[in-house]
PDB file of N, CA and C in Angstrom:
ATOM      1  N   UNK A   1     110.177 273.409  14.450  1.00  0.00           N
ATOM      2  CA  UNK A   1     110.492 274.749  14.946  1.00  0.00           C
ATOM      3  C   UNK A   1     109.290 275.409  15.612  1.00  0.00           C
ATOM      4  N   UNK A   2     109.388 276.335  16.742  1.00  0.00           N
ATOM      5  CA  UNK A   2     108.513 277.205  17.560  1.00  0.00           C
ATOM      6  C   UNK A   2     108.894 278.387  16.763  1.00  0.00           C
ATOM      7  N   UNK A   3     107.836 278.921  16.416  1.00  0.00           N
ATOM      8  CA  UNK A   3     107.889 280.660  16.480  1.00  0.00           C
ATOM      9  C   UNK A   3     107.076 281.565  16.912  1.00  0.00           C
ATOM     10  N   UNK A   4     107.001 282.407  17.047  1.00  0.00           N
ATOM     11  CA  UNK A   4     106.007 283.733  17.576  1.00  0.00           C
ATOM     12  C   UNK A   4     105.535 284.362  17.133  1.00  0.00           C
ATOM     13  N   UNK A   5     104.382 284.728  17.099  1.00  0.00           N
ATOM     14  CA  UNK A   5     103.753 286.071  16.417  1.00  0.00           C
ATOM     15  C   UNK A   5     103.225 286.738  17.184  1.00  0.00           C
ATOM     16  N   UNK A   6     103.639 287.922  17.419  1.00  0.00           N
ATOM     17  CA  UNK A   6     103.329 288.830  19.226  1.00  0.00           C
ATOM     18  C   UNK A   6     102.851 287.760  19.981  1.00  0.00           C
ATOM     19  N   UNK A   7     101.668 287.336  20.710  1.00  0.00           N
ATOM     20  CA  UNK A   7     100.746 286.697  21.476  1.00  0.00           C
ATOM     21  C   UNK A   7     100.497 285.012  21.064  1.00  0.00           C
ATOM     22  N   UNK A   8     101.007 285.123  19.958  1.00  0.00           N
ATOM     23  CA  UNK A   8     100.795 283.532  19.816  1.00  0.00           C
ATOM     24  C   UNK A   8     101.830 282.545  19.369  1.00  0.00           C
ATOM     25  N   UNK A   9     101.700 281.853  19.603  1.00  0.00           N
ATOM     26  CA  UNK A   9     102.918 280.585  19.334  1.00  0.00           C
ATOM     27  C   UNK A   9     102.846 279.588  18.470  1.00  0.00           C
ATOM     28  N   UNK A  10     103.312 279.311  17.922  1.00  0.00           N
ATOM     29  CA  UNK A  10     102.997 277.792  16.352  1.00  0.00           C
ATOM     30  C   UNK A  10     104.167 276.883  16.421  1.00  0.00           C
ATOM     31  N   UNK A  11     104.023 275.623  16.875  1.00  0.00           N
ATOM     32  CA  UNK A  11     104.854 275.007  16.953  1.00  0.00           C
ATOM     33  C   UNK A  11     104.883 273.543  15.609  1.00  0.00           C
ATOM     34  N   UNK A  12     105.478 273.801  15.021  1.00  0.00           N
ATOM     35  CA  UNK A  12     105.161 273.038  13.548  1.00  0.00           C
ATOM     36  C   UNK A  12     104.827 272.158  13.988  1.00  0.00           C
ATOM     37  N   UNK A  13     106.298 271.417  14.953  1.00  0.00           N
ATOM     38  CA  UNK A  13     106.304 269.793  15.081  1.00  0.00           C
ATOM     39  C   UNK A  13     105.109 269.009  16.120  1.00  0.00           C
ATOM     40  N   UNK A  14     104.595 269.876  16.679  1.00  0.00           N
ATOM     41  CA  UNK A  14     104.057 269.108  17.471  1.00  0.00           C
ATOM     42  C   UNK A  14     102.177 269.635  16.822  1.00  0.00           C
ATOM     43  N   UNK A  15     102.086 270.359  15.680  1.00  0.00           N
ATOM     44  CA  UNK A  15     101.229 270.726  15.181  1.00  0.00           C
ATOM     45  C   UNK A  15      99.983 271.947  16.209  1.00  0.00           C
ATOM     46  N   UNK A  16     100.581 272.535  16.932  1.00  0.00           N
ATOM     47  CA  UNK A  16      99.735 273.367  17.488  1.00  0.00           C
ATOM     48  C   UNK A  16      99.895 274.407  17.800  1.00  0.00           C
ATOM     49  N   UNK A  17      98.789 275.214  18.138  1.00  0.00           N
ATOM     50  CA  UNK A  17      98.971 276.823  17.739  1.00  0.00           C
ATOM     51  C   UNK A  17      98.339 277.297  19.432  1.00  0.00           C
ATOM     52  N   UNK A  18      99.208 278.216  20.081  1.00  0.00           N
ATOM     53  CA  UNK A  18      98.349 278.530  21.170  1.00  0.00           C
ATOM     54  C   UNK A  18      98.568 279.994  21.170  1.00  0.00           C
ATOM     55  N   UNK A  19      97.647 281.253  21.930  1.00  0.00           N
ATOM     56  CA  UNK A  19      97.450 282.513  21.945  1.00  0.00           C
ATOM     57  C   UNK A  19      97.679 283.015  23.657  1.00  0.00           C
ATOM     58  N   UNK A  20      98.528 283.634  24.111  1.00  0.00           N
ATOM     59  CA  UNK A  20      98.772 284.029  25.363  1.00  0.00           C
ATOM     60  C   UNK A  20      97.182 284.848  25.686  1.00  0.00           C
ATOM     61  N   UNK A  21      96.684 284.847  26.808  1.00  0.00           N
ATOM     62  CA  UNK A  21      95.434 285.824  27.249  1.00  0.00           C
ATOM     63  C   UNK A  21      95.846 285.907  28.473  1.00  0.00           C
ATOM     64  N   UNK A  22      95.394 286.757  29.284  1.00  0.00           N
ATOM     65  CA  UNK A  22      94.773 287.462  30.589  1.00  0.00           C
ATOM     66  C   UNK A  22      94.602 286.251  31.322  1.00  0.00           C
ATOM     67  N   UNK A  23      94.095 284.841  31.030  1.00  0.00           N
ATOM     68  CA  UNK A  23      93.256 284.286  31.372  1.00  0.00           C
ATOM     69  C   UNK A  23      94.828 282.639  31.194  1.00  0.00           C
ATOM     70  N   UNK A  24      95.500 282.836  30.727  1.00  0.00           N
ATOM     71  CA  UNK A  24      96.794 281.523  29.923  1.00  0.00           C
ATOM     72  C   UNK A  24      96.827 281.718  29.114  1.00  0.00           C
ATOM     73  N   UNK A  25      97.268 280.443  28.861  1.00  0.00           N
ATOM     74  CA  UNK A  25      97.294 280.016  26.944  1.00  0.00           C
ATOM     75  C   UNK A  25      95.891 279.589  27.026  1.00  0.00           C
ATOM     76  N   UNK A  26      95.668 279.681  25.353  1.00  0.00           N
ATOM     77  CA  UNK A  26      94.569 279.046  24.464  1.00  0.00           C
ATOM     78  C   UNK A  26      94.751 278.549  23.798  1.00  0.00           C
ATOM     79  N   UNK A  27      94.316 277.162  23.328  1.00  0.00           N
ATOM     80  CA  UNK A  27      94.371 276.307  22.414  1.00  0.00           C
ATOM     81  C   UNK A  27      93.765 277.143  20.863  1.00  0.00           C
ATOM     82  N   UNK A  28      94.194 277.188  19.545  1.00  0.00           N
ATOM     83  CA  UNK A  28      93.776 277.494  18.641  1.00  0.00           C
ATOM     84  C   UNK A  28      93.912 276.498  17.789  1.00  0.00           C
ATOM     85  N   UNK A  29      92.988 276.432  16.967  1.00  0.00           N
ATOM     86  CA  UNK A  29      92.685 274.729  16.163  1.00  0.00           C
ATOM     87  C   UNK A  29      92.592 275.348  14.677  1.00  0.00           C
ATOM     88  N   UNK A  30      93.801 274.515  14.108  1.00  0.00           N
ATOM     89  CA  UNK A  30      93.688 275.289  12.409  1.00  0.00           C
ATOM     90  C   UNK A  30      93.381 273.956  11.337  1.00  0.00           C
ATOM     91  N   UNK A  31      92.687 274.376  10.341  1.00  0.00           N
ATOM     92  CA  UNK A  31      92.130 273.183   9.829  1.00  0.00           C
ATOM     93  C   UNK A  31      93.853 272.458   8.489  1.00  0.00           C
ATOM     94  N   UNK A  32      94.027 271.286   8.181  1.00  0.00           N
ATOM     95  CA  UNK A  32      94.931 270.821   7.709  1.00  0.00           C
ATOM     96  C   UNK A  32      95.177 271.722   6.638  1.00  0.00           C
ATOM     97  N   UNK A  33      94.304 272.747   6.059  1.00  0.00           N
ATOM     98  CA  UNK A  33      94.850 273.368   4.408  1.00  0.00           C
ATOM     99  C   UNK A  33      95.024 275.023   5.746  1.00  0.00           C
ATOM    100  N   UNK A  34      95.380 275.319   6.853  1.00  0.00           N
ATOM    101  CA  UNK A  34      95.622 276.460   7.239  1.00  0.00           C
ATOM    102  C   UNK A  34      96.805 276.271   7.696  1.00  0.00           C
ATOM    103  N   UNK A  35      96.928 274.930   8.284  1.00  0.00           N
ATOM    104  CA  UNK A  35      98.418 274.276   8.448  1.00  0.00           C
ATOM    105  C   UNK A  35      99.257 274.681   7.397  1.00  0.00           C
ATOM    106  N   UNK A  36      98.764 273.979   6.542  1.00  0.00           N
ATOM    107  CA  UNK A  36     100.171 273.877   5.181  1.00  0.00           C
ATOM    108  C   UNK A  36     100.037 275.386   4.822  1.00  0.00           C
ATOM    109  N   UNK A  37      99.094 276.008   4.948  1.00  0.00           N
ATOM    110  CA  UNK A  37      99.534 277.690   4.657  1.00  0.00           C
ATOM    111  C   UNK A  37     100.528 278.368   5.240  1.00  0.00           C
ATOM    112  N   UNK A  38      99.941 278.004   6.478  1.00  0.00           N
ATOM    113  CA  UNK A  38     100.738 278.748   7.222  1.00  0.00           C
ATOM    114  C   UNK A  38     102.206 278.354   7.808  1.00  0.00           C
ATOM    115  N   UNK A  39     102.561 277.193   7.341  1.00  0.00           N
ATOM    116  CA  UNK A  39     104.108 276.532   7.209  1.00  0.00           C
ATOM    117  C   UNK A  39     104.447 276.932   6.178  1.00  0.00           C
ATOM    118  N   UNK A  40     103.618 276.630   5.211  1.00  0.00           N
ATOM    119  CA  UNK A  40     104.692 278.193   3.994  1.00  0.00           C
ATOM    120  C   UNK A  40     104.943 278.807   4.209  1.00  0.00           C
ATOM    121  N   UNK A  41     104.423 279.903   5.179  1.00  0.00           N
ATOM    122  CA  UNK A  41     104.564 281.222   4.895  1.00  0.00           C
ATOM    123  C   UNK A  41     106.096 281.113   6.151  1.00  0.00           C
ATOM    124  N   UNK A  42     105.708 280.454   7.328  1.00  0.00           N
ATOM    125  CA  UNK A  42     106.981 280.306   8.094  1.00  0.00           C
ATOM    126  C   UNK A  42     108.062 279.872   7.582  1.00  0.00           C
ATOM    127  N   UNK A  43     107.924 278.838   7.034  1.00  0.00           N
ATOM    128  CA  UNK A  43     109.160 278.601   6.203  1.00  0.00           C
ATOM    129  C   UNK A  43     110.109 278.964   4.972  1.00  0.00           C
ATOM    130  N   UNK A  44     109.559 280.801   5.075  1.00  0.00           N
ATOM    131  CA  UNK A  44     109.835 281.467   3.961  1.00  0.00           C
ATOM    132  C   UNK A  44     109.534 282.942   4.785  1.00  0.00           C
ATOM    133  N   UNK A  45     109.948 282.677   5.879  1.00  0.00           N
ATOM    134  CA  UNK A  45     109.232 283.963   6.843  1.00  0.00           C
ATOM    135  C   UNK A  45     110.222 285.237   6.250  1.00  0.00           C
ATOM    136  N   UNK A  46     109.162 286.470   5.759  1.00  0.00           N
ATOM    137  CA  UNK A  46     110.375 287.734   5.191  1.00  0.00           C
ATOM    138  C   UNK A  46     110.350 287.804   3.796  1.00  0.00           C
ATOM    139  N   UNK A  47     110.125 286.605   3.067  1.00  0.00           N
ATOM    140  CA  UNK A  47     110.334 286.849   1.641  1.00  0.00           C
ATOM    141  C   UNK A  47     108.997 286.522   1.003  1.00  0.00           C
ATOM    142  N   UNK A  48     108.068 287.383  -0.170  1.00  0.00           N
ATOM    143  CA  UNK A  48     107.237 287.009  -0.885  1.00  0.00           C
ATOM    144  C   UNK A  48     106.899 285.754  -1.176  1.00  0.00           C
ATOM    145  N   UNK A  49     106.169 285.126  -0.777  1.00  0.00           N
ATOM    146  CA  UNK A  49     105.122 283.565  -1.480  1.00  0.00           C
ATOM    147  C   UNK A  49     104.232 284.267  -2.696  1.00  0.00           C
ATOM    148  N   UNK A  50     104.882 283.641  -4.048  1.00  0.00           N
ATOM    149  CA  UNK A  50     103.832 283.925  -4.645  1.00  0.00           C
ATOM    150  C   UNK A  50     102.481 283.227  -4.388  1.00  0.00           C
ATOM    151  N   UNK A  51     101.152 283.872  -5.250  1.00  0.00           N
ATOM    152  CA  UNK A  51      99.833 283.045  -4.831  1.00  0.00           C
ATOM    153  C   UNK A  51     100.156 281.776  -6.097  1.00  0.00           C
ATOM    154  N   UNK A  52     100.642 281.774  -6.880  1.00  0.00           N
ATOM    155  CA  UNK A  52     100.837 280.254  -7.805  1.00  0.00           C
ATOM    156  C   UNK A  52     101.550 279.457  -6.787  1.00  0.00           C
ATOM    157  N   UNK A  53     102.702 279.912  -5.962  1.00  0.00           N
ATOM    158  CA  UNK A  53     103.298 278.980  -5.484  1.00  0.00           C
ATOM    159  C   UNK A  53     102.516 278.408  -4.405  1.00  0.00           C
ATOM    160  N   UNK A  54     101.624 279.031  -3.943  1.00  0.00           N
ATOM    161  CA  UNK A  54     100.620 278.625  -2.577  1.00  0.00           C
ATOM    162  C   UNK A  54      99.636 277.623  -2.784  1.00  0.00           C
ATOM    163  N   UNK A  55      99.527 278.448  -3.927  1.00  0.00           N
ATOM    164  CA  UNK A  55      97.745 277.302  -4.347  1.00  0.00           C
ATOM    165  C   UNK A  55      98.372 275.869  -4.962  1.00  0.00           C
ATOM    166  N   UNK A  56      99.798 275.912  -6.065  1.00  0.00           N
ATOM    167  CA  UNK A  56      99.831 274.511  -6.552  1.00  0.00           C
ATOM    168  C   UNK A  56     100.299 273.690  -5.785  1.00  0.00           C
ATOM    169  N   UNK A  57     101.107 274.445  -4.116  1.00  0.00           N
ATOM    170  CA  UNK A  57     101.953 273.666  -3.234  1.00  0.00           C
ATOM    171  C   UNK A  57     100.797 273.023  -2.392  1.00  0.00           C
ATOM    172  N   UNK A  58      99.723 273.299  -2.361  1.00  0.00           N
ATOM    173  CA  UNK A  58      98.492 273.131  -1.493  1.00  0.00           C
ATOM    174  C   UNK A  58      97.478 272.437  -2.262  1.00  0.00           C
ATOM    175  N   UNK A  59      97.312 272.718  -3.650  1.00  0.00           N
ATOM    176  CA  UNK A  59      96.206 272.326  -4.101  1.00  0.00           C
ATOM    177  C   UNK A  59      96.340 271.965  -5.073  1.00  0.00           C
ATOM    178  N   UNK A  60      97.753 271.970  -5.964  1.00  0.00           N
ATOM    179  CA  UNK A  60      98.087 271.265  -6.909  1.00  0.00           C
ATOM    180  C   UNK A  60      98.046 272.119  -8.373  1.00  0.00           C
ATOM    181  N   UNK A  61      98.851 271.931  -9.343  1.00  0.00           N
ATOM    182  CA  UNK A  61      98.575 272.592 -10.611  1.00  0.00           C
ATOM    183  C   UNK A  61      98.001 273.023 -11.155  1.00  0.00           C
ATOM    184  N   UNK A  62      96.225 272.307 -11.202  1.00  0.00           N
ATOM    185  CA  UNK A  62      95.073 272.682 -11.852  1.00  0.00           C
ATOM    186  C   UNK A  62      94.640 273.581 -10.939  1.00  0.00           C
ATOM    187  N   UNK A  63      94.791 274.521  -9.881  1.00  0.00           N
ATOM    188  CA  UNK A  63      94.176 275.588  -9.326  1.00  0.00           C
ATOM    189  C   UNK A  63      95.101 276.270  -9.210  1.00  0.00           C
ATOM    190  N   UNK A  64      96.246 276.742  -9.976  1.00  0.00           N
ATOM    191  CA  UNK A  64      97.455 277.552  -9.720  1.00  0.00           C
ATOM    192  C   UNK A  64      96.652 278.890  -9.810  1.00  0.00           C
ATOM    193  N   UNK A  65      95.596 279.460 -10.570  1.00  0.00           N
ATOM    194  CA  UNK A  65      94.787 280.208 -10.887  1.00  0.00           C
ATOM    195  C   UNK A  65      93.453 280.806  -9.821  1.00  0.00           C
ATOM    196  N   UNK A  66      93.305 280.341  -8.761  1.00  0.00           N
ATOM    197  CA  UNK A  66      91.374 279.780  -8.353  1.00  0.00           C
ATOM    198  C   UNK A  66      92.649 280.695  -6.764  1.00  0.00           C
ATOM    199  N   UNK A  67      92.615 282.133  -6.956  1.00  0.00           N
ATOM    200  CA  UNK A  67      92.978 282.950  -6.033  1.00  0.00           C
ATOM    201  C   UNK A  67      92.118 283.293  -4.861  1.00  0.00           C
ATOM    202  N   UNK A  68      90.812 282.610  -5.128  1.00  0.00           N
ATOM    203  CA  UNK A  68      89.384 282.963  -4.404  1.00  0.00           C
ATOM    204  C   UNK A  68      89.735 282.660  -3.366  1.00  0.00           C
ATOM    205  N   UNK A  69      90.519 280.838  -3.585  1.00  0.00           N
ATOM    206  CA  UNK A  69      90.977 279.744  -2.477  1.00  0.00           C
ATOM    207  C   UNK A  69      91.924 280.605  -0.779  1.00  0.00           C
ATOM    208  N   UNK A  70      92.410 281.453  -1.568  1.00  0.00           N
ATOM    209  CA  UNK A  70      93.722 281.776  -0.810  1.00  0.00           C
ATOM    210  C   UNK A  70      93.026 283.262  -0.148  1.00  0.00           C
ATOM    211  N   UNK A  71      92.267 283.980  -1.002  1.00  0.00           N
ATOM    212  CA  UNK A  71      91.528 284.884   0.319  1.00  0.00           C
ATOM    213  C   UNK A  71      90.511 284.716   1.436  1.00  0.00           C
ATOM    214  N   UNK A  72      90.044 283.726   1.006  1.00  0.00           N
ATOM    215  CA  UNK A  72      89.115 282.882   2.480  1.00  0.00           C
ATOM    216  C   UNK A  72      90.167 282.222   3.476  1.00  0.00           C
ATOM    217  N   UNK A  73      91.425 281.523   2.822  1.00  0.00           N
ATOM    218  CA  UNK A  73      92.236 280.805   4.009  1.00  0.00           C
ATOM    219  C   UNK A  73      93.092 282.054   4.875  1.00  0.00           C
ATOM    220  N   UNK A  74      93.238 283.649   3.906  1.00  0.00           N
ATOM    221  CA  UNK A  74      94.220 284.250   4.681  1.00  0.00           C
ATOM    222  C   UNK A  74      93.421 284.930   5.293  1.00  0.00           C
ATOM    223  N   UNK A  75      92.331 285.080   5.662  1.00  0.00           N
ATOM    224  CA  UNK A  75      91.059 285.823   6.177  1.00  0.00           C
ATOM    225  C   UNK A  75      90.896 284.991   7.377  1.00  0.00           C
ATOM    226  N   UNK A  76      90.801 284.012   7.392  1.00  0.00           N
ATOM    227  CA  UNK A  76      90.447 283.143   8.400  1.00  0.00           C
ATOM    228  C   UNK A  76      91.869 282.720   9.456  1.00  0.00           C
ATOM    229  N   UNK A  77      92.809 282.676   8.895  1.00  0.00           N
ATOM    230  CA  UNK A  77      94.414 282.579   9.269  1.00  0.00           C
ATOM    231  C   UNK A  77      94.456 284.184  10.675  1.00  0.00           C
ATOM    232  N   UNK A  78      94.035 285.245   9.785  1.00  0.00           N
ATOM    233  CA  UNK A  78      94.155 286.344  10.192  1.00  0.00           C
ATOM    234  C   UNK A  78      93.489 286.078  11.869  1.00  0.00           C
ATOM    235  N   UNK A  79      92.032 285.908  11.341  1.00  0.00           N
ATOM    236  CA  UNK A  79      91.055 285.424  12.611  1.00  0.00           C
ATOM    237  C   UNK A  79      91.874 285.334  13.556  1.00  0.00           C
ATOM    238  N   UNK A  80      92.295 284.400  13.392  1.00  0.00           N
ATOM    239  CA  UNK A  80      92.578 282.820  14.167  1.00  0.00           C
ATOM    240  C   UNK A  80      94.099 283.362  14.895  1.00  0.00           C
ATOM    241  N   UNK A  81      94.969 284.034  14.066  1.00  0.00           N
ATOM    242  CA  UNK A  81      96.311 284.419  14.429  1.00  0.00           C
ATOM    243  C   UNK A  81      97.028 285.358  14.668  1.00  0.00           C
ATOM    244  N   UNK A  82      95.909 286.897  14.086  1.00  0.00           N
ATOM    245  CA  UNK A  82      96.533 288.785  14.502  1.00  0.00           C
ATOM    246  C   UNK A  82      95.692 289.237  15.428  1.00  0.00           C
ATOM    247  N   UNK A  83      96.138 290.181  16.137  1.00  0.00           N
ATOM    248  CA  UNK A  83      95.864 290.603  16.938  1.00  0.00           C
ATOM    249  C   UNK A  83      94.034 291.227  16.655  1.00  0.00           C
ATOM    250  N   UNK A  84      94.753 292.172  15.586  1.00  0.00           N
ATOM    251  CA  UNK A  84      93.476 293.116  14.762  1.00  0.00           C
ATOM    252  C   UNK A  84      93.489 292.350  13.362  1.00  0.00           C
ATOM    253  N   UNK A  85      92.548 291.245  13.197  1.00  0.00           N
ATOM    254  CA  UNK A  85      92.653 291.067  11.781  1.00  0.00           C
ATOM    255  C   UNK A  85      91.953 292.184  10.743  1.00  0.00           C
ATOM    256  N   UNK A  86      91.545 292.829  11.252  1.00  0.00           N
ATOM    257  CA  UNK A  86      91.740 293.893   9.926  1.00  0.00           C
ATOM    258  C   UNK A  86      92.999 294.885   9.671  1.00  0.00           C
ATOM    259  N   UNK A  87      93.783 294.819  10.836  1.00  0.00           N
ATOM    260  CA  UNK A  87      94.939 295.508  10.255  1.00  0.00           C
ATOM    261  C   UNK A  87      96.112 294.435  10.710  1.00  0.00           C
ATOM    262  N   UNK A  88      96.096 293.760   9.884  1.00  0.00           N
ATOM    263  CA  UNK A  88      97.319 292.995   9.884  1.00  0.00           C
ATOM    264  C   UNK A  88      98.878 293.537   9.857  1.00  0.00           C
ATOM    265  N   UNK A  89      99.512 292.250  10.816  1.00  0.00           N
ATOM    266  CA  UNK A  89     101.287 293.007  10.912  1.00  0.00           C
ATOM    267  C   UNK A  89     101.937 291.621  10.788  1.00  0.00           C
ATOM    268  N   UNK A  90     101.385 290.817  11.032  1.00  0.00           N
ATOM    269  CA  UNK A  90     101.624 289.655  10.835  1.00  0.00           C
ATOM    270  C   UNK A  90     101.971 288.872   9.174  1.00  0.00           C
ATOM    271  N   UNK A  91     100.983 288.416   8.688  1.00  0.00           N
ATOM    272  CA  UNK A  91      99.969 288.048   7.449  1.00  0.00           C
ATOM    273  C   UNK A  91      99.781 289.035   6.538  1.00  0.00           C
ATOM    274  N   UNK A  92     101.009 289.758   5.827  1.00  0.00           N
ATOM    275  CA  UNK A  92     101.309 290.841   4.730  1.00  0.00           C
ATOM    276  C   UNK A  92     100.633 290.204   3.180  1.00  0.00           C
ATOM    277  N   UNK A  93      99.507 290.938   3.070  1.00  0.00           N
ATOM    278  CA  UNK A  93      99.195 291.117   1.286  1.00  0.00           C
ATOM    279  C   UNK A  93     100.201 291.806   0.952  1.00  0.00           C
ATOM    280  N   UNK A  94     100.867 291.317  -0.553  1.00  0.00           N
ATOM    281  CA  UNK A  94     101.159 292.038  -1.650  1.00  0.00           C
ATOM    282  C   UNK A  94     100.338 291.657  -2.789  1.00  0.00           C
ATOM    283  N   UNK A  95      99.856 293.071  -2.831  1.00  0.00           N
ATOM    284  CA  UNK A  95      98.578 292.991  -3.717  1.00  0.00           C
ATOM    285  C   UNK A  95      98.924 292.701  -5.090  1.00  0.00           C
ATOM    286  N   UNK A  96      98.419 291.135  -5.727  1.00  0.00           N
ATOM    287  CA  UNK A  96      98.802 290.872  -7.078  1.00  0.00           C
ATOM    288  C   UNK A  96      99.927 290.139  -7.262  1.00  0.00           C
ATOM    289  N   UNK A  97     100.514 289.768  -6.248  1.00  0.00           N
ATOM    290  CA  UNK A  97     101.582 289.002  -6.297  1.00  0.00           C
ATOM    291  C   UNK A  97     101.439 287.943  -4.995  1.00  0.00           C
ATOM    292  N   UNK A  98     101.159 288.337  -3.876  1.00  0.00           N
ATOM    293  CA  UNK A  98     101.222 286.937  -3.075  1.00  0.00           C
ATOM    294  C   UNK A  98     101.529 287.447  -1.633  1.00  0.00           C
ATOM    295  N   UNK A  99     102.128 286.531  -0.603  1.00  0.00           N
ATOM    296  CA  UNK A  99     101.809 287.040   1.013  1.00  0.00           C
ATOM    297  C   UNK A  99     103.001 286.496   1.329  1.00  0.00           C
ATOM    298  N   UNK A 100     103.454 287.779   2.675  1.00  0.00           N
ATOM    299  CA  UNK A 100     104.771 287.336   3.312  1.00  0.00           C
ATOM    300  C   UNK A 100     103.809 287.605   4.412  1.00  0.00           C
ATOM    301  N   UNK A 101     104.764 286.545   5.283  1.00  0.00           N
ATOM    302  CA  UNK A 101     104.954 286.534   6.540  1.00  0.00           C
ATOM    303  C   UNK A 101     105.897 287.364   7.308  1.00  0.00           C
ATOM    304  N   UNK A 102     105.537 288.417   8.126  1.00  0.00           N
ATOM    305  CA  UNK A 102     106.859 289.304   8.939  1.00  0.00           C
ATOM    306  C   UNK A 102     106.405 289.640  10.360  1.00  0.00           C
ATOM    307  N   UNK A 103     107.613 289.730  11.238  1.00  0.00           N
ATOM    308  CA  UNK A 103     107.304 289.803  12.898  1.00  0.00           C
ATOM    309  C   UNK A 103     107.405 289.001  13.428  1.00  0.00           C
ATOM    310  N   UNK A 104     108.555 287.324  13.277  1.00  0.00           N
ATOM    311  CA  UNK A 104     108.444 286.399  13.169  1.00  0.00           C
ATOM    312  C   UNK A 104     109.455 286.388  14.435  1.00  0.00           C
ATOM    313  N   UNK A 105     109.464 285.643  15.355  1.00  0.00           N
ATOM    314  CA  UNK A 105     110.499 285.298  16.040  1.00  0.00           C
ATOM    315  C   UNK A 105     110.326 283.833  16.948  1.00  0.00           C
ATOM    316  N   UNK A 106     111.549 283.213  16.759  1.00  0.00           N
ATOM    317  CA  UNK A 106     111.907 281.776  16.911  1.00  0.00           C
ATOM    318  C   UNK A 106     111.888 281.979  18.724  1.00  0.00           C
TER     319      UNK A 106
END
């Protein structure tokens, strides 16, 4: 599946992420654990991911806990994929519970 996030595009299957500019598209390069993040969150686009379900789907059981993991990848996700990563519209915290994805269009 292709989807959108204002300016940028993620196309699962063919694994790549590009950003409309002034200038074309841009290639954006996400590392394999920003991938599988961020196909969670698409493939659940609208509804809460908890952070247990993120970290053990990614990193397995013994770090269901190690939340550190998941604010460096959604920090860097942000970078890489909102417009303003400090004010995200994209890449929704719910604080204490986990991250939706919203603004999504196929």
């Amino acid at each position: 599946p292709v989807v959108r996030l204002g300016a940028v595009t993620v196309d699962l299957a063919a694994h790549s992420v590009t950003r409309r500019t002034d200038d074309g598209e841009r290639q954006i390069r996400l590392t394999p654990t920003e991938w599988r993040f961020i196909e969670i969150l698409i493939r659940n686009a609208g509804r809460l991911v908890t952070r247990q379900t993120i970290l053990t789907t990614i990193w397995g059981t013994e770090h269901a806990e190690d939340t550190g993991y998941l604010r460096l990848y959604v920090s860097q996700l942000r970078r890489k994929l909102e417009d303003d990563p400090a004010h995200p519209v994209h890449l929704i915290t719910e604080p204490g519970m986990g991250y939706r994805l919203e603004g999504m269009t196929r």
